[in-house]
N, C-alpha and C. Protein backbone atom coordinates (compact mmCIF):
# COMPACT_ATOMS: atom_id res chain seq x y z
N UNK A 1 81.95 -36.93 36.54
CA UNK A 1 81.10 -37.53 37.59
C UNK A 1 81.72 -38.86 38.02
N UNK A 2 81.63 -38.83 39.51
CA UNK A 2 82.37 -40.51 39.90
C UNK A 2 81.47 -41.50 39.71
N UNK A 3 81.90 -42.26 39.86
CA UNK A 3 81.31 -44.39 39.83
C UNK A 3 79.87 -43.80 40.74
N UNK A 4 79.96 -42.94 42.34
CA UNK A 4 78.85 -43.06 43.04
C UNK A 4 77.75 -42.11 42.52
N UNK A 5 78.40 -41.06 42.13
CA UNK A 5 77.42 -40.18 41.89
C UNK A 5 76.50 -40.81 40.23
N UNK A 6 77.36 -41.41 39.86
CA UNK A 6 76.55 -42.01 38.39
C UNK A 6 75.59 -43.02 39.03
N UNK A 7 75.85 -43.56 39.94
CA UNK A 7 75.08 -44.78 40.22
C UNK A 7 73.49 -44.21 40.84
N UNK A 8 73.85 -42.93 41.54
CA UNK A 8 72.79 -42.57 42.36
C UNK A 8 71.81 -41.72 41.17
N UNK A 9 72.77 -41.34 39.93
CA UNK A 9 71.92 -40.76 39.22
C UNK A 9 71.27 -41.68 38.72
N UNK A 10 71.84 -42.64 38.72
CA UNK A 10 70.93 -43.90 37.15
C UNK A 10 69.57 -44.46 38.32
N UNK A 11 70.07 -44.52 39.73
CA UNK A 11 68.86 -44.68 40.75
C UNK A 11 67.25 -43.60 40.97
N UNK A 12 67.80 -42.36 40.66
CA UNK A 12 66.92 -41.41 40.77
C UNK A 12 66.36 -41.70 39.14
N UNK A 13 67.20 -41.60 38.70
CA UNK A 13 66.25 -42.04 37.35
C UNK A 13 65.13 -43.08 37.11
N UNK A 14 66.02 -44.09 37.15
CA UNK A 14 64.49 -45.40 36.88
C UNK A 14 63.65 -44.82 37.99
N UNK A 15 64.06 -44.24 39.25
CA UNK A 15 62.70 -44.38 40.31
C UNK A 15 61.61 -43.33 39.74
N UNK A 16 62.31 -42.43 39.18
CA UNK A 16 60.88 -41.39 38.08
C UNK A 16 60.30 -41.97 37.25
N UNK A 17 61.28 -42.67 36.39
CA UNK A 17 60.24 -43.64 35.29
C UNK A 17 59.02 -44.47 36.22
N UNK A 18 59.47 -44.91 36.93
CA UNK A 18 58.68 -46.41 37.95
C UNK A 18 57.53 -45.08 38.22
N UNK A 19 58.10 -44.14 38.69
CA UNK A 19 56.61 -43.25 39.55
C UNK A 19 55.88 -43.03 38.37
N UNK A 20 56.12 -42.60 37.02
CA UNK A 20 55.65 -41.81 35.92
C UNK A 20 55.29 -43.11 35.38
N UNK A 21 55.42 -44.31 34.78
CA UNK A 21 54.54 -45.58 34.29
C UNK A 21 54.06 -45.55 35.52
N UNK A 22 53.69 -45.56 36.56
CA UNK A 22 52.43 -46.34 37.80
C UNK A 22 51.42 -45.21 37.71
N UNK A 23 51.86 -44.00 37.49
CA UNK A 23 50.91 -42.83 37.57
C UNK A 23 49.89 -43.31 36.21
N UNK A 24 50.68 -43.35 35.36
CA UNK A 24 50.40 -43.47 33.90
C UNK A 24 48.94 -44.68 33.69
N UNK A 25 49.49 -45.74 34.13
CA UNK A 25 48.84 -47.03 34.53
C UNK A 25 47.61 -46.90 34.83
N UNK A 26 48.02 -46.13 36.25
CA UNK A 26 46.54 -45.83 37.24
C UNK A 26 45.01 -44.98 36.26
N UNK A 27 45.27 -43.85 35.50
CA UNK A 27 45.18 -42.92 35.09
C UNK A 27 44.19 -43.99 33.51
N UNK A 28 45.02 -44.94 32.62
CA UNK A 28 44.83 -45.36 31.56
C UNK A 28 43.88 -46.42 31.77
N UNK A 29 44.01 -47.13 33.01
CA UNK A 29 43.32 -48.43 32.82
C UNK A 29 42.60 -48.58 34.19
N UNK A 30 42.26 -47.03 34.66
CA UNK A 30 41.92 -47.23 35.79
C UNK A 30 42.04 -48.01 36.67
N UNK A 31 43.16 -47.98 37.21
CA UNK A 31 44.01 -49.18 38.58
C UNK A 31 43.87 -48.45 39.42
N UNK A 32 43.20 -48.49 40.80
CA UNK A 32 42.85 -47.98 41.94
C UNK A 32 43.32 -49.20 43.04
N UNK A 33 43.99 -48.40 43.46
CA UNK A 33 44.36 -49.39 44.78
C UNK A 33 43.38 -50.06 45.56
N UNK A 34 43.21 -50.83 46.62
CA UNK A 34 42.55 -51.47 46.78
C UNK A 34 42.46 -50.48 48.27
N UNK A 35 41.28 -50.65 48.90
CA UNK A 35 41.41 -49.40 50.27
C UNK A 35 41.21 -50.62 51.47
N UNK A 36 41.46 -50.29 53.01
CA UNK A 36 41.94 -50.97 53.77
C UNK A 36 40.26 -51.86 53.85
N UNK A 37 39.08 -50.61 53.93
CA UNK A 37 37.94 -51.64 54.24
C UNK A 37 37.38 -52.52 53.04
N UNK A 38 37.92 -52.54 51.82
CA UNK A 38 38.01 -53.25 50.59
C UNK A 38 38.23 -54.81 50.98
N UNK A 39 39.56 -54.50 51.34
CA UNK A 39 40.31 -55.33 52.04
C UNK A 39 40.51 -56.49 52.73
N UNK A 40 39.55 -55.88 53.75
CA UNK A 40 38.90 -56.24 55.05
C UNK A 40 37.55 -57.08 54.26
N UNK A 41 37.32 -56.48 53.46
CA UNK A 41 36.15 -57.26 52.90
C UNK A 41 36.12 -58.85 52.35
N UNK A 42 37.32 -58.63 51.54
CA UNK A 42 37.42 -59.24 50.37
C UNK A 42 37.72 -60.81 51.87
N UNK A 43 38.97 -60.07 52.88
CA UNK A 43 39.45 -61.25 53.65
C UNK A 43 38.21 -61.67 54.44
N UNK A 44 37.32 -61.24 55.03
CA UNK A 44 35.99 -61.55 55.73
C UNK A 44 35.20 -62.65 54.46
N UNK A 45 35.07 -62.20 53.34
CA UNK A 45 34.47 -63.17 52.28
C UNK A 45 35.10 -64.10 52.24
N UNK A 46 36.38 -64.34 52.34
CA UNK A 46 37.32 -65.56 52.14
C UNK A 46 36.68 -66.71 53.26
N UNK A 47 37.18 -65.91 54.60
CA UNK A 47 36.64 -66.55 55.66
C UNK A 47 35.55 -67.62 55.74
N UNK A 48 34.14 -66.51 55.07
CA UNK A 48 32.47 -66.74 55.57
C UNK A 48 32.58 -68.34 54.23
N UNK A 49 33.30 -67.88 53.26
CA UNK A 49 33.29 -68.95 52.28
C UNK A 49 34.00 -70.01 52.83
N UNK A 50 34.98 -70.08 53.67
CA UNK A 50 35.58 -71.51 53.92
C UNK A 50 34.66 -71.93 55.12
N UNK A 51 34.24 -71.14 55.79
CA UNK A 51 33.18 -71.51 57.04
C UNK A 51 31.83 -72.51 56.35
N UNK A 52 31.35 -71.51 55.52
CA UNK A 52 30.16 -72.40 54.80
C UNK A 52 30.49 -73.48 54.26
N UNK A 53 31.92 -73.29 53.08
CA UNK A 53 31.78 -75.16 52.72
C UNK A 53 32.08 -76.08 53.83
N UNK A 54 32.61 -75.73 54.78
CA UNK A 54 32.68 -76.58 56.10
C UNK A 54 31.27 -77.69 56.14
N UNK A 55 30.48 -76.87 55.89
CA UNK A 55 29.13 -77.60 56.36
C UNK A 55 28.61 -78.00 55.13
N UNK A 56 29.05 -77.72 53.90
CA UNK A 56 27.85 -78.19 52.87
C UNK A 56 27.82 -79.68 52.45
N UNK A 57 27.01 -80.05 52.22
CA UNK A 57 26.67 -81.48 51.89
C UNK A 57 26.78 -82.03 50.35
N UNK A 58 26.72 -82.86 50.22
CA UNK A 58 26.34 -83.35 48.68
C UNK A 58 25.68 -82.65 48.06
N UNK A 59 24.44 -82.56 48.07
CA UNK A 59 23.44 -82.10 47.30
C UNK A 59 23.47 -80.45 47.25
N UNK A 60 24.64 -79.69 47.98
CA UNK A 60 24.12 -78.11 48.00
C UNK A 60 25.40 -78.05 47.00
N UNK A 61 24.96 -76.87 46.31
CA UNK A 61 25.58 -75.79 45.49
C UNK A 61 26.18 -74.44 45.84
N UNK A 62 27.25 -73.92 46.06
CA UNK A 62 27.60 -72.72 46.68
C UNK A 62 28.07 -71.97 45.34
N UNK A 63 27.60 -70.89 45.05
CA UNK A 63 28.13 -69.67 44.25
C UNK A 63 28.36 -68.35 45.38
N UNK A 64 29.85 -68.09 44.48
CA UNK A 64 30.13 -67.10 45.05
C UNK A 64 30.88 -65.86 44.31
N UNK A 65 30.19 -64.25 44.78
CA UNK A 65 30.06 -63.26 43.89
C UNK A 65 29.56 -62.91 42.71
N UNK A 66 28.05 -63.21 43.36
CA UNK A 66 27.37 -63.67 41.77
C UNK A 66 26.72 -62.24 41.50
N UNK A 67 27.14 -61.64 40.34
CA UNK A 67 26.13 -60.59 39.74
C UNK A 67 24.78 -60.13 39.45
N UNK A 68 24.02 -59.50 40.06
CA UNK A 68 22.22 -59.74 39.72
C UNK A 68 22.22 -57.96 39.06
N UNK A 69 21.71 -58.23 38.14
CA UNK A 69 21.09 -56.56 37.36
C UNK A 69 19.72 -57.33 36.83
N UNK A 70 18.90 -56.14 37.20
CA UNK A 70 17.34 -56.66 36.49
C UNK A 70 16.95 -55.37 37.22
N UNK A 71 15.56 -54.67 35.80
CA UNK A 71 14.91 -53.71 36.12
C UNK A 71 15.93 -51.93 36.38
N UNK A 72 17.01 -52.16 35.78
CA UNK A 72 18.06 -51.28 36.44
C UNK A 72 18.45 -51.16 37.38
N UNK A 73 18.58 -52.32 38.73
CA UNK A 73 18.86 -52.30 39.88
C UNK A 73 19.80 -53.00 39.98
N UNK A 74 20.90 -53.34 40.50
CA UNK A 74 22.21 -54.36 40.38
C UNK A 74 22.62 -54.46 41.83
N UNK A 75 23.28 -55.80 42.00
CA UNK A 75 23.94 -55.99 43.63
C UNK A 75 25.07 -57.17 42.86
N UNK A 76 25.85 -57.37 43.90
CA UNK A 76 26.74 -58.53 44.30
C UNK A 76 26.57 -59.80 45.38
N UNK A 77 25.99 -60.62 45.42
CA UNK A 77 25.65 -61.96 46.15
C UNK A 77 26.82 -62.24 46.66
N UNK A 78 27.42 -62.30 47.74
CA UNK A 78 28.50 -62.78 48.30
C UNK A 78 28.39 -64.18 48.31
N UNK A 79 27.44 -65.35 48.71
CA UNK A 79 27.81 -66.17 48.62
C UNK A 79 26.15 -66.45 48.87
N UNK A 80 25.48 -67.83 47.41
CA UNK A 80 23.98 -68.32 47.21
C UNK A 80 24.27 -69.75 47.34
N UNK A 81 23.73 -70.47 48.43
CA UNK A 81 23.58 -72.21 48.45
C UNK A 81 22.20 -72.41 47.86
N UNK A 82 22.21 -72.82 47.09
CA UNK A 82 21.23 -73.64 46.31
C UNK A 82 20.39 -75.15 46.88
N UNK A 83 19.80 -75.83 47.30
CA UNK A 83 19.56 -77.15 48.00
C UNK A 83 18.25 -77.47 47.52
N UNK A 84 17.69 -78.73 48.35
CA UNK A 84 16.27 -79.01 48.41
C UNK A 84 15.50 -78.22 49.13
N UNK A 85 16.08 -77.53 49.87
CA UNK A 85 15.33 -76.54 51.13
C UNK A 85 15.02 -75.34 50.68
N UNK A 86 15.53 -74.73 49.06
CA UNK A 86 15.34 -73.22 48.49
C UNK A 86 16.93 -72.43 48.46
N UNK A 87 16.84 -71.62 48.55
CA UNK A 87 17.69 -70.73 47.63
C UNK A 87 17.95 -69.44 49.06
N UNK A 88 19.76 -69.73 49.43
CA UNK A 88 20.14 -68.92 50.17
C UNK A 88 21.16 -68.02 50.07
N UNK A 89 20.57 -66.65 50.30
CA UNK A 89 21.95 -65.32 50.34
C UNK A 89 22.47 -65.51 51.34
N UNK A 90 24.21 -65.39 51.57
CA UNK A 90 24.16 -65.30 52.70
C UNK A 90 25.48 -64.01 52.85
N UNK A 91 25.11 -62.61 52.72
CA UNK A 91 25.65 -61.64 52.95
C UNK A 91 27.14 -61.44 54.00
N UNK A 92 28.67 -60.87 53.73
CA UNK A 92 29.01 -61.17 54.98
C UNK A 92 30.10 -60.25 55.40
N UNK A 93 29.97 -59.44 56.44
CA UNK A 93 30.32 -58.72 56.81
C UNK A 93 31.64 -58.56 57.75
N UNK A 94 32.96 -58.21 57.54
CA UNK A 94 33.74 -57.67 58.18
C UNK A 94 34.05 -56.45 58.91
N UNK A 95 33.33 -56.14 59.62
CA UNK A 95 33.57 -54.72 60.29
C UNK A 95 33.95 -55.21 61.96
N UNK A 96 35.11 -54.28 62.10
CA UNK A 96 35.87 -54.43 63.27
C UNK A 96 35.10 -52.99 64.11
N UNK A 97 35.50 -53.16 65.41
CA UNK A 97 35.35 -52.08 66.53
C UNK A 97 33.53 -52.12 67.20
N UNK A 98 32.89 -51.28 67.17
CA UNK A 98 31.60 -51.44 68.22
C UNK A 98 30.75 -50.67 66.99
N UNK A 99 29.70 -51.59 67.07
CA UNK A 99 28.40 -51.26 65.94
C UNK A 99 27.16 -51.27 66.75
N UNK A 100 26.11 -50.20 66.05
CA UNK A 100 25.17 -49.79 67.10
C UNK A 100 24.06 -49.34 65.42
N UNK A 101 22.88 -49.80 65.89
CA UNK A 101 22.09 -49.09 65.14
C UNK A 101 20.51 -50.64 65.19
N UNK A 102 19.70 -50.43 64.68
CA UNK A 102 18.79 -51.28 64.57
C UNK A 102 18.35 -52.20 63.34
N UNK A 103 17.66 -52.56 63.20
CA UNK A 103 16.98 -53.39 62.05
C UNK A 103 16.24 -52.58 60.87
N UNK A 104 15.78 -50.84 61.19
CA UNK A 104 14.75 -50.64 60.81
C UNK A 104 16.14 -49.06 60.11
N UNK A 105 17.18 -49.27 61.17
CA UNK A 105 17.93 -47.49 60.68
C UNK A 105 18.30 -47.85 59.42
N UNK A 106 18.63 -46.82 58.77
CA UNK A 106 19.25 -46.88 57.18
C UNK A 106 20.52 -46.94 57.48
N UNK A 107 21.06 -46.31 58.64
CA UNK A 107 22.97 -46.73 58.23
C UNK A 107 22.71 -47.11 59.78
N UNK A 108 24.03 -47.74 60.33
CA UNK A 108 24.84 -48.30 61.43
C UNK A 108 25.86 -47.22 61.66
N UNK A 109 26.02 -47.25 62.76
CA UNK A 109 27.85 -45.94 63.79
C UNK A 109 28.48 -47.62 63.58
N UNK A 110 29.64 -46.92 63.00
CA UNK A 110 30.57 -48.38 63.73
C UNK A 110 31.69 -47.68 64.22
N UNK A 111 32.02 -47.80 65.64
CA UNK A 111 32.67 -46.79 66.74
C UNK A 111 34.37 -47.61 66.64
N UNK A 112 35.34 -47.46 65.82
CA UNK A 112 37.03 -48.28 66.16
C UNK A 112 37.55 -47.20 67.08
N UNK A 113 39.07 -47.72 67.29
CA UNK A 113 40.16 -46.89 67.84
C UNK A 113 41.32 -47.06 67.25
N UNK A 114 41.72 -46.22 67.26
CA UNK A 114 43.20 -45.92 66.13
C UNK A 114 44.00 -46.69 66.98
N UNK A 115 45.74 -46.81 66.37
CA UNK A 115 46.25 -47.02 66.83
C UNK A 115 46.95 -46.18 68.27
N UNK A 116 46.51 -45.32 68.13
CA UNK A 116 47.23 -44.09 69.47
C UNK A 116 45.51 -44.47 70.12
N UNK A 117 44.97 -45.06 70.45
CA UNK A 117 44.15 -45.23 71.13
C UNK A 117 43.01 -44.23 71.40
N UNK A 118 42.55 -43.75 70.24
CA UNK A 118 42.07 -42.62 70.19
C UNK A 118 40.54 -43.22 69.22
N UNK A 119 39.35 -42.73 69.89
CA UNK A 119 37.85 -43.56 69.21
C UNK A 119 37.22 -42.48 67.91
N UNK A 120 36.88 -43.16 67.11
CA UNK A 120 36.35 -42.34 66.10
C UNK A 120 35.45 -43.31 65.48
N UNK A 121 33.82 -42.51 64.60
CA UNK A 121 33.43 -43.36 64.05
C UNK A 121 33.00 -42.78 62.58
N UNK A 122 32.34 -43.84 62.05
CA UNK A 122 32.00 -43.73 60.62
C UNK A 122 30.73 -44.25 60.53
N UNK A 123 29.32 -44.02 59.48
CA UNK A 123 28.59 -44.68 59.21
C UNK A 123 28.48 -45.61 58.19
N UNK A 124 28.13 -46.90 58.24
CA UNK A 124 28.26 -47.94 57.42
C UNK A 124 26.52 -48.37 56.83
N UNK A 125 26.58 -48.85 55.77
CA UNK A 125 24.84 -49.39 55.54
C UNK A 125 24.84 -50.20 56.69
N UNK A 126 23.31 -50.34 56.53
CA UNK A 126 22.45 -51.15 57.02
C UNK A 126 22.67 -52.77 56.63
N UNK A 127 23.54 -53.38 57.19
CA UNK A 127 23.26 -55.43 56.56
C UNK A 127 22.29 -55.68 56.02
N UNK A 128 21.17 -55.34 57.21
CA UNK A 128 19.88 -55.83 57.22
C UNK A 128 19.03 -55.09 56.30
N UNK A 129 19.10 -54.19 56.12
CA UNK A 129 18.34 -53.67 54.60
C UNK A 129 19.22 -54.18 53.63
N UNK A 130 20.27 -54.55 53.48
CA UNK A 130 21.14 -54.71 52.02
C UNK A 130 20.87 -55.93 51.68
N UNK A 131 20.80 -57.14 52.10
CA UNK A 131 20.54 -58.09 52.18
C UNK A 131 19.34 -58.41 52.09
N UNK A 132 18.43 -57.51 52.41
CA UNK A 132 16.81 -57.83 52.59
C UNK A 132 16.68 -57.13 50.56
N UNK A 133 17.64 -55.73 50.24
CA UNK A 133 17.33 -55.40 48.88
C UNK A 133 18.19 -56.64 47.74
N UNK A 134 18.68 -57.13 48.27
CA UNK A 134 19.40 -58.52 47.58
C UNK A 134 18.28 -59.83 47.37
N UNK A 135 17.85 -59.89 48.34
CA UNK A 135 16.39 -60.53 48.09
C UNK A 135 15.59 -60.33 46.68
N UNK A 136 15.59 -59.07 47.43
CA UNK A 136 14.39 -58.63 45.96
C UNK A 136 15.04 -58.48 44.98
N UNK A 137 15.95 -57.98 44.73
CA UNK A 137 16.84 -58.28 43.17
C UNK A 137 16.60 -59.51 42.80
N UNK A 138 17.26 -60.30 43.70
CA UNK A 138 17.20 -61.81 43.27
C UNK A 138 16.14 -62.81 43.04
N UNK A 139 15.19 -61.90 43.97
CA UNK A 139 13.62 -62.66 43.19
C UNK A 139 13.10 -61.88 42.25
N UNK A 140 12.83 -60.91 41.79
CA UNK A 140 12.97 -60.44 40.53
C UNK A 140 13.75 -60.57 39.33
N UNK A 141 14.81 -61.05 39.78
CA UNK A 141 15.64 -61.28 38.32
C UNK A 141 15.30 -63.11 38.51
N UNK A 142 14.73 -63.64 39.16
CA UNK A 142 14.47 -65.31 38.62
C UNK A 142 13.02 -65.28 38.26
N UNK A 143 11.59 -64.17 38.69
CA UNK A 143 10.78 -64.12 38.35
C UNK A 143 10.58 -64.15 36.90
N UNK A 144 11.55 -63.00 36.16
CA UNK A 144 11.84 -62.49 34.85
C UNK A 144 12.14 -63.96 33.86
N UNK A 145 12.33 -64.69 34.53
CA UNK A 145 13.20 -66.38 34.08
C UNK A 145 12.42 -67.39 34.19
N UNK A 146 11.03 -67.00 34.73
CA UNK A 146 9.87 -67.99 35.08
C UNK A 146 10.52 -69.19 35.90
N UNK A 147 11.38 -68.36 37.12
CA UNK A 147 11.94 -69.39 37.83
C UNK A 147 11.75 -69.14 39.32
N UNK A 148 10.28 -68.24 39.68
CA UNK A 148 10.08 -67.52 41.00
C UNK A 148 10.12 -67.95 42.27
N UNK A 149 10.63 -68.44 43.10
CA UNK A 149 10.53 -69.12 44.12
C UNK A 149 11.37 -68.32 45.68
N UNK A 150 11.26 -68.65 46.75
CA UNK A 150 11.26 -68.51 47.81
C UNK A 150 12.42 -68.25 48.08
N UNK A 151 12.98 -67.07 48.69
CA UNK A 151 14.45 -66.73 49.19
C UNK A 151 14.65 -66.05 50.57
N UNK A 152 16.02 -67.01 51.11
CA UNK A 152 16.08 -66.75 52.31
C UNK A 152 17.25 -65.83 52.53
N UNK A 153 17.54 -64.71 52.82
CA UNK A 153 18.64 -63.91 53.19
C UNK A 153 19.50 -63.86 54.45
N UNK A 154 21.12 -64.14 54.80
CA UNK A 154 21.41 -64.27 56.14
C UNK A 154 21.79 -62.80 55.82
N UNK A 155 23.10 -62.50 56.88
CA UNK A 155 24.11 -61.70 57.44
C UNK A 155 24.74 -62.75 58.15
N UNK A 156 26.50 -62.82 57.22
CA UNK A 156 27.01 -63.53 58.88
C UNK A 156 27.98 -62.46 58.98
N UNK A 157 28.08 -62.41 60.30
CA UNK A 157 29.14 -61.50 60.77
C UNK A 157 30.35 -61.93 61.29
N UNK A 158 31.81 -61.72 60.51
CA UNK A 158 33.14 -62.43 60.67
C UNK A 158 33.34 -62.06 62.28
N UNK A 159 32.92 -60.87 62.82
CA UNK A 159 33.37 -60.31 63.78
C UNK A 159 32.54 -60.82 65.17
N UNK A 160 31.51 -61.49 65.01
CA UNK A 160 30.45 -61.51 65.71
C UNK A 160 30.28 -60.35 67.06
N UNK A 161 30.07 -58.98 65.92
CA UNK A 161 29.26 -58.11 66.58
C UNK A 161 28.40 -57.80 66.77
N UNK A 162 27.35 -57.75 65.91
CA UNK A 162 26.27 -57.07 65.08
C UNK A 162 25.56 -56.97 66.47
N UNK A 163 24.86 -55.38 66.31
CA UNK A 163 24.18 -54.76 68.26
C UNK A 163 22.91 -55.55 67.79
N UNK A 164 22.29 -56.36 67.41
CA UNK A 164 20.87 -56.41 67.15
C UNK A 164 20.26 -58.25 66.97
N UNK A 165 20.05 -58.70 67.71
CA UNK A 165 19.73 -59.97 67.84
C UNK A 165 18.10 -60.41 66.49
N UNK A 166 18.40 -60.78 65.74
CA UNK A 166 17.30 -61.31 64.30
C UNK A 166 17.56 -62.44 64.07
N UNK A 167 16.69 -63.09 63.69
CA UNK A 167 17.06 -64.53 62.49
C UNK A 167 17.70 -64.50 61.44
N UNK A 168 18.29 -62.92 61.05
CA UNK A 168 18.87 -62.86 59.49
C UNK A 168 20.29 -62.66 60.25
N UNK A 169 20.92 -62.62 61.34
CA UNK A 169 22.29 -63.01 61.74
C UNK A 169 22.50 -64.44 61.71
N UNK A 170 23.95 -64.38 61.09
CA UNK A 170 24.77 -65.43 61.62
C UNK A 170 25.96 -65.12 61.79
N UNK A 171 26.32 -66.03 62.76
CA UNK A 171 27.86 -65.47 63.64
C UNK A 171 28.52 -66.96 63.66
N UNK A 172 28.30 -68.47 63.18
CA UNK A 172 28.81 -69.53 63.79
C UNK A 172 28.79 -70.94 62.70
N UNK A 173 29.57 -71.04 62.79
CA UNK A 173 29.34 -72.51 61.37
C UNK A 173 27.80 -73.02 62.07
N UNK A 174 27.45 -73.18 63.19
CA UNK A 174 26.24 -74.11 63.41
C UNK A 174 24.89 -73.18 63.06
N UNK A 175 25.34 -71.73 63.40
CA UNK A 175 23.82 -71.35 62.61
C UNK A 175 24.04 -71.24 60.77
N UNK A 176 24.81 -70.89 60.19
CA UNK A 176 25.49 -71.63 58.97
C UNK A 176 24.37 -72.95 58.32
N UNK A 177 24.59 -73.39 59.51
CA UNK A 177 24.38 -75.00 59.25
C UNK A 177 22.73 -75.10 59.12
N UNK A 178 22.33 -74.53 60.65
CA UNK A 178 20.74 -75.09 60.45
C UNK A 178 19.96 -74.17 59.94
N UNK A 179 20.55 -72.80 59.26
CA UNK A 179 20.03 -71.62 58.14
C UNK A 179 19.61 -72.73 57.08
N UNK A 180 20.80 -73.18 56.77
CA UNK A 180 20.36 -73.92 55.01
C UNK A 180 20.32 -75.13 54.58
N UNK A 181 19.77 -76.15 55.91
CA UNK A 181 19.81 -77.12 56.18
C UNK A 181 18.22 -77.66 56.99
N UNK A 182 17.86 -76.67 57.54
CA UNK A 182 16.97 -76.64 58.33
C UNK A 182 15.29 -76.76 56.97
N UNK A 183 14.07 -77.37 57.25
CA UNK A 183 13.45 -77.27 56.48
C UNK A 183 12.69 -75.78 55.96
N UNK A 184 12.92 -75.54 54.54
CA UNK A 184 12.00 -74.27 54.31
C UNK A 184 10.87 -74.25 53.93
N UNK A 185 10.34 -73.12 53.28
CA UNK A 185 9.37 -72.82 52.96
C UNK A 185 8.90 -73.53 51.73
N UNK A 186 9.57 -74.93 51.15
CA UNK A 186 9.80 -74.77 50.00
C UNK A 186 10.58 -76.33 49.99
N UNK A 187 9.79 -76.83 48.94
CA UNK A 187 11.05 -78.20 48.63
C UNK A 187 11.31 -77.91 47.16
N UNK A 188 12.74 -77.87 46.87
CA UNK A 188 13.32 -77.39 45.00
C UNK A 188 13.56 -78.78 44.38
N UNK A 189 13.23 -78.92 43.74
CA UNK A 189 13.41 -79.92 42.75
C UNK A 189 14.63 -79.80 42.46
N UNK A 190 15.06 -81.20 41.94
CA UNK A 190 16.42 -80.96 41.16
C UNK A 190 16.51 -80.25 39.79
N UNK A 191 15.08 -80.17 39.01
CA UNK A 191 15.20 -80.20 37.76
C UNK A 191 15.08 -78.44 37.78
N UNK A 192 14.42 -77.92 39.02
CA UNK A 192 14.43 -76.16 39.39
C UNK A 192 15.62 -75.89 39.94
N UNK A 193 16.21 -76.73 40.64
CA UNK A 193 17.64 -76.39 41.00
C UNK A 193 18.58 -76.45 39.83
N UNK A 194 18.63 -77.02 39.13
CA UNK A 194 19.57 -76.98 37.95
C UNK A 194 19.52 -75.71 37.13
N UNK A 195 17.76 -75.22 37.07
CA UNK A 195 17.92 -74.00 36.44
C UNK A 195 18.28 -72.69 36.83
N UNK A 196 18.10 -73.02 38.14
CA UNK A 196 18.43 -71.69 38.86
C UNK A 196 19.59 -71.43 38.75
N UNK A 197 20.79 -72.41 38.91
CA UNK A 197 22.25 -72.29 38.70
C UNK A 197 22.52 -72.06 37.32
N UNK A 198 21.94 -72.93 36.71
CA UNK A 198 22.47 -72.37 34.98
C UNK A 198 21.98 -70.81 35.15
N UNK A 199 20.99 -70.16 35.58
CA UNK A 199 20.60 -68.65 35.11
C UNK A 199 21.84 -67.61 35.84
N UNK A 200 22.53 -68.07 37.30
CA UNK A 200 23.13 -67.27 37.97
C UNK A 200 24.33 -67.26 37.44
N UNK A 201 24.89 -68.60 37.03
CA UNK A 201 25.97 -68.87 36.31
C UNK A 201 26.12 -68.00 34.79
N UNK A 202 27.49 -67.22 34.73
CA UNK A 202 27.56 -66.26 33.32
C UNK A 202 28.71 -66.52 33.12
């Protein structure tokens, strides 16, 4: 065998090992790639999080990806400001192309176009119910803590699409701003604000 043909063999080789450990990998420790609307997610959260600390003040607290299980029900909090004003979700959504559905449907059409310019759609949840069942997780799991108090849920939308005009959208650092800034239902103590964060905090 010559110099090239050895070289191309020792090439085909490691590239089986490389395929056969990644297969292996995937398979042992469950490694799943990450999928494009994952993705899209994770970069929309990045976003809604540098948008919000834009505006936060001294006194607010931002957690972000906070875990709630209580009663056998579980969610993910994308991002909770804590303040004198009460205790805010603020859910946040990256979806690209044309969204259609209401306040009250269980899923949303969200209508894209490929790259060959060609329209197709998919159904996505509801924001506005997910966010509204994030609520109730989250006041149930602080009830459980004798820590029950008043919660406000957004939606902001990275894309500012959303077909449906509510108070639980936000699309803009300024509604951002006067969501969790604005007076609530509710003045928190510092000494209830401290606990609320120690309980979310794990």
């Amino acid at each position: 065998m010559n110099d090239i043909g050895m070289v191309v063999s020792i090439i085909v080789a490691f590239l089986i090992v490389v395929i056969f450990l990644s297969s292996f990998l995937e398979r042992s420790f469950h490694i799943h790639r990450e999928t494009p609307q994952k993705k899209a997610g994770r970069y929309g959260e990045k976003i809604a999080t540098s948008v919000i600390s834009e505006v936060l003040r001294d006194e607010d607290v931002l957690l972000t990806n906070v875990p709630i299980r209580v009663e056998g029900k579980q969610t993910e909090l994308d991002n909770v400001i804590i303040n004198t004003n009460g205790i805010f979700i603020i859910e946040v959504k990256n979806l690209h192309g044309v969204l259609s559905g209401d306040e009250e449907s269980y899923d949303w059409i969200q209508t894209k176009s490929s790259s060959g310019g060609e329209f197709y759609q998919k159904t996505v949840k509801n924001p506005m119910k997910q966010v509204k069942r994030q609520i109730y997780i989250l006041s149930s799991y602080l009830k459980r803590k004798n820590l029950g108090t008043w919660i406000d849920g957004y939606v902001f939308f990275v894309e500012r699409n959303c077909p449906i005009k509510s108070d639980l959208v936000l699309e803009t650092r300024k509604d951002i701003d006067l969501a969790i800034h604005s007076n609530g239902k509710q003045t928190l103590s510092k000494k209830k604000q401290s606990a609320i964060i120690k309980s979310l905090i794990k």
